[in-house]
C-alpha atoms as a PDB file:
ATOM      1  CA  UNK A   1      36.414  58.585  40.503  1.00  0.00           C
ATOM      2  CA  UNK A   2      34.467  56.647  37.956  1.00  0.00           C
ATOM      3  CA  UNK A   3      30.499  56.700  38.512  1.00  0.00           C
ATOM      4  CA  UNK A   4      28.033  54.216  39.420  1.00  0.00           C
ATOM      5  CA  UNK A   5      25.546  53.007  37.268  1.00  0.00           C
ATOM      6  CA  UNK A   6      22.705  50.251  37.932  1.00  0.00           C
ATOM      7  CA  UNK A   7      22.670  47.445  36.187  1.00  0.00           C
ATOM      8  CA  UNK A   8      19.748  45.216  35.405  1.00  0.00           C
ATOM      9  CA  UNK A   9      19.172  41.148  34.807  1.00  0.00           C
ATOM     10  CA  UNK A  10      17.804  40.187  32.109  1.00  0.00           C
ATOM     11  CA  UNK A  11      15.082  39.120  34.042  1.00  0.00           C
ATOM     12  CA  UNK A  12      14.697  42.322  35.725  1.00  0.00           C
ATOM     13  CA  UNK A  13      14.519  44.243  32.161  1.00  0.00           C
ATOM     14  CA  UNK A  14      11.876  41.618  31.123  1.00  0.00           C
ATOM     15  CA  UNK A  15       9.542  42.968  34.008  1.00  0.00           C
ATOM     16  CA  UNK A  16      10.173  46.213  32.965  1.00  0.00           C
ATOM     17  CA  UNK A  17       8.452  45.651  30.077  1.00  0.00           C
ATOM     18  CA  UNK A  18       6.026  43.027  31.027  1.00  0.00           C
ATOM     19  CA  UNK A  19       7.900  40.225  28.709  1.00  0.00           C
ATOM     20  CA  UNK A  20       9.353  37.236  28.922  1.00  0.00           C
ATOM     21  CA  UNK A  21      13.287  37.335  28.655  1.00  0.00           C
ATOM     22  CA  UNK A  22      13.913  35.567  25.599  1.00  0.00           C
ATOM     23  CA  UNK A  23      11.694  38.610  23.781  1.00  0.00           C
ATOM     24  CA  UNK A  24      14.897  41.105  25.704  1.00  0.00           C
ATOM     25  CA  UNK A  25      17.171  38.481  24.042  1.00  0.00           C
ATOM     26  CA  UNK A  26      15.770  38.670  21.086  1.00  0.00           C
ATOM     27  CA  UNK A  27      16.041  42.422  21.249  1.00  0.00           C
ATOM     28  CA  UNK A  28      19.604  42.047  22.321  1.00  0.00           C
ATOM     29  CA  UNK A  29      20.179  39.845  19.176  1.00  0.00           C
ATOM     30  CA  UNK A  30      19.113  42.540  16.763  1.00  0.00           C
ATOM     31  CA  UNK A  31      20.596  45.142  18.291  1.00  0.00           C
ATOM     32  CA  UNK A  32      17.877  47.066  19.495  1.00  0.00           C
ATOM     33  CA  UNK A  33      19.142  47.399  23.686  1.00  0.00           C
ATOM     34  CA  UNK A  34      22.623  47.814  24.155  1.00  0.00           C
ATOM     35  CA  UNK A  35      24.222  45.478  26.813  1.00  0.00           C
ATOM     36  CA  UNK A  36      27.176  44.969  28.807  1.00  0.00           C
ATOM     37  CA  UNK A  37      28.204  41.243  29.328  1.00  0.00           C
ATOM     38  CA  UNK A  38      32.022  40.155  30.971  1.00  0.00           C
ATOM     39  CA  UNK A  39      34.881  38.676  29.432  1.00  0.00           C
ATOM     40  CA  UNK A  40      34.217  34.789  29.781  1.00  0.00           C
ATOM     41  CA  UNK A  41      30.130  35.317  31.467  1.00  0.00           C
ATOM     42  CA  UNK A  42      27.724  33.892  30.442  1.00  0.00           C
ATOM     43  CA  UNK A  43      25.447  36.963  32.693  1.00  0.00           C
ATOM     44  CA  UNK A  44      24.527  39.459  30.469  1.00  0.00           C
ATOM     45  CA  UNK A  45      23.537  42.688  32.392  1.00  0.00           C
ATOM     46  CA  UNK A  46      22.126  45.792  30.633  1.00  0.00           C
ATOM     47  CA  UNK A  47      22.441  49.838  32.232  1.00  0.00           C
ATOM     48  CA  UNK A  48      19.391  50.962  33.608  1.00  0.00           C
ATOM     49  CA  UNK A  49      19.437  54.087  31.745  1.00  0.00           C
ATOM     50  CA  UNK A  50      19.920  52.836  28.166  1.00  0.00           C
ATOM     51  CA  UNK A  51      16.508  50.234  29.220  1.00  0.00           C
ATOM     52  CA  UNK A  52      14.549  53.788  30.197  1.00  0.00           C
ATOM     53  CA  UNK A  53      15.831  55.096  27.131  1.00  0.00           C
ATOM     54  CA  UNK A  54      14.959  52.334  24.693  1.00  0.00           C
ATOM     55  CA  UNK A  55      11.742  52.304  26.045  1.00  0.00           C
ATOM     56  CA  UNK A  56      11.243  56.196  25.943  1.00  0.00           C
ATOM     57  CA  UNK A  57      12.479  55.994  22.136  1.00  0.00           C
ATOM     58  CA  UNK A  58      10.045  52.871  21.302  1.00  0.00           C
ATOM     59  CA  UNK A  59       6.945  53.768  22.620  1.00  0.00           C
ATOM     60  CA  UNK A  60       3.348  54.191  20.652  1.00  0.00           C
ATOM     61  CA  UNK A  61       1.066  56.688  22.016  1.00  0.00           C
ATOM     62  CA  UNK A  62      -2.893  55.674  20.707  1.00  0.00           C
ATOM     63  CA  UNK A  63      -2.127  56.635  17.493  1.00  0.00           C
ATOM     64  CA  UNK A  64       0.269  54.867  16.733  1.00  0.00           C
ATOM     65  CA  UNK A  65       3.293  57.303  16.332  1.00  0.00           C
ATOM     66  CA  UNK A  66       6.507  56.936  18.455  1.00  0.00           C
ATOM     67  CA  UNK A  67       6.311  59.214  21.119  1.00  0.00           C
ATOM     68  CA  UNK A  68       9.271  62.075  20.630  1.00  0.00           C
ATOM     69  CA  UNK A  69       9.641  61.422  17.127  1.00  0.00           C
ATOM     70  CA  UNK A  70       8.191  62.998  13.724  1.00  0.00           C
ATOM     71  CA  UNK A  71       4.573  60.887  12.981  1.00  0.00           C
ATOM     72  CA  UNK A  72       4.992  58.303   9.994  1.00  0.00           C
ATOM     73  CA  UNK A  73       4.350  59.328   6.402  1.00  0.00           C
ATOM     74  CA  UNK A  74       1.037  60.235   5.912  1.00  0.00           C
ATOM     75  CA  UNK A  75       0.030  57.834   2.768  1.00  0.00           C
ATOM     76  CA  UNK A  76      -3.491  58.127   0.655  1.00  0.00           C
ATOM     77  CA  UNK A  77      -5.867  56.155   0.324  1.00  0.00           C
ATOM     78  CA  UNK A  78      -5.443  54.539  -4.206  1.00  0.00           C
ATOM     79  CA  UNK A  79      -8.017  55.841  -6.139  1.00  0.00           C
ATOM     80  CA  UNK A  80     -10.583  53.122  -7.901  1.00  0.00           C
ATOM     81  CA  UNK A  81     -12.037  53.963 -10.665  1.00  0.00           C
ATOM     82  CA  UNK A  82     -16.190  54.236 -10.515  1.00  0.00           C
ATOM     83  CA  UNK A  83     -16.316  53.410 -14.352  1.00  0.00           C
ATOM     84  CA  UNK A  84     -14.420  50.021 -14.443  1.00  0.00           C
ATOM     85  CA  UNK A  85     -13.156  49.426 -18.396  1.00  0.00           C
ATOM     86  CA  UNK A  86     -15.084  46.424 -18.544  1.00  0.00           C
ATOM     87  CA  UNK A  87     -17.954  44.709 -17.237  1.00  0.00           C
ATOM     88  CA  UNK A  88     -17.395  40.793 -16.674  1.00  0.00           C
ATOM     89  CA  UNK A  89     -19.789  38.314 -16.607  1.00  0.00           C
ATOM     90  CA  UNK A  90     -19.594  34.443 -15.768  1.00  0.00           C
END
């Protein structure tokens, strides 16, 4: 007995995520959301579950790091010299 699974529009994904469609294309394009289009369709339809996912995988919390995943590299600030080796003057 094989399962059922939802299946979204394009359209339907797009509110999901409060963007246009061409953005999910565009998305589709790259190969950032997987999708499942028919042999000879022109429909494209994408799983419910792999849309949650993306979205649970891709998503900033106020700092700026991905939620679930380790925070970027922590990178410091160059250091500047107070003395600069020359003083120029126009």
């Amino acid at each position: 007995m094989t399962e059922k699974k939802e299946l979204w529009t394009q359209q339907e994904v797009a509110d999901y995520f409060r963007v246009v469609p061409s953005t999910i294309k565009n998305w589709r394009d790259r190969g950032l959301i997987k999708y499942w289009q028919a042999p000879g369709s022109a429909r494209v339809l994408y799983f419910a579950e792999e849309v949650k996912d993306f979205r649970e995988n891709n998503t900033f919390n106020g700092k700026g790091n991905v939620q679930g995943k380790k925070p970027a590299v922590k990178r410091e600030k160059p250091v500047v010299s107070p003395n600069p080796a020359r003083v120029w003057r126009i």
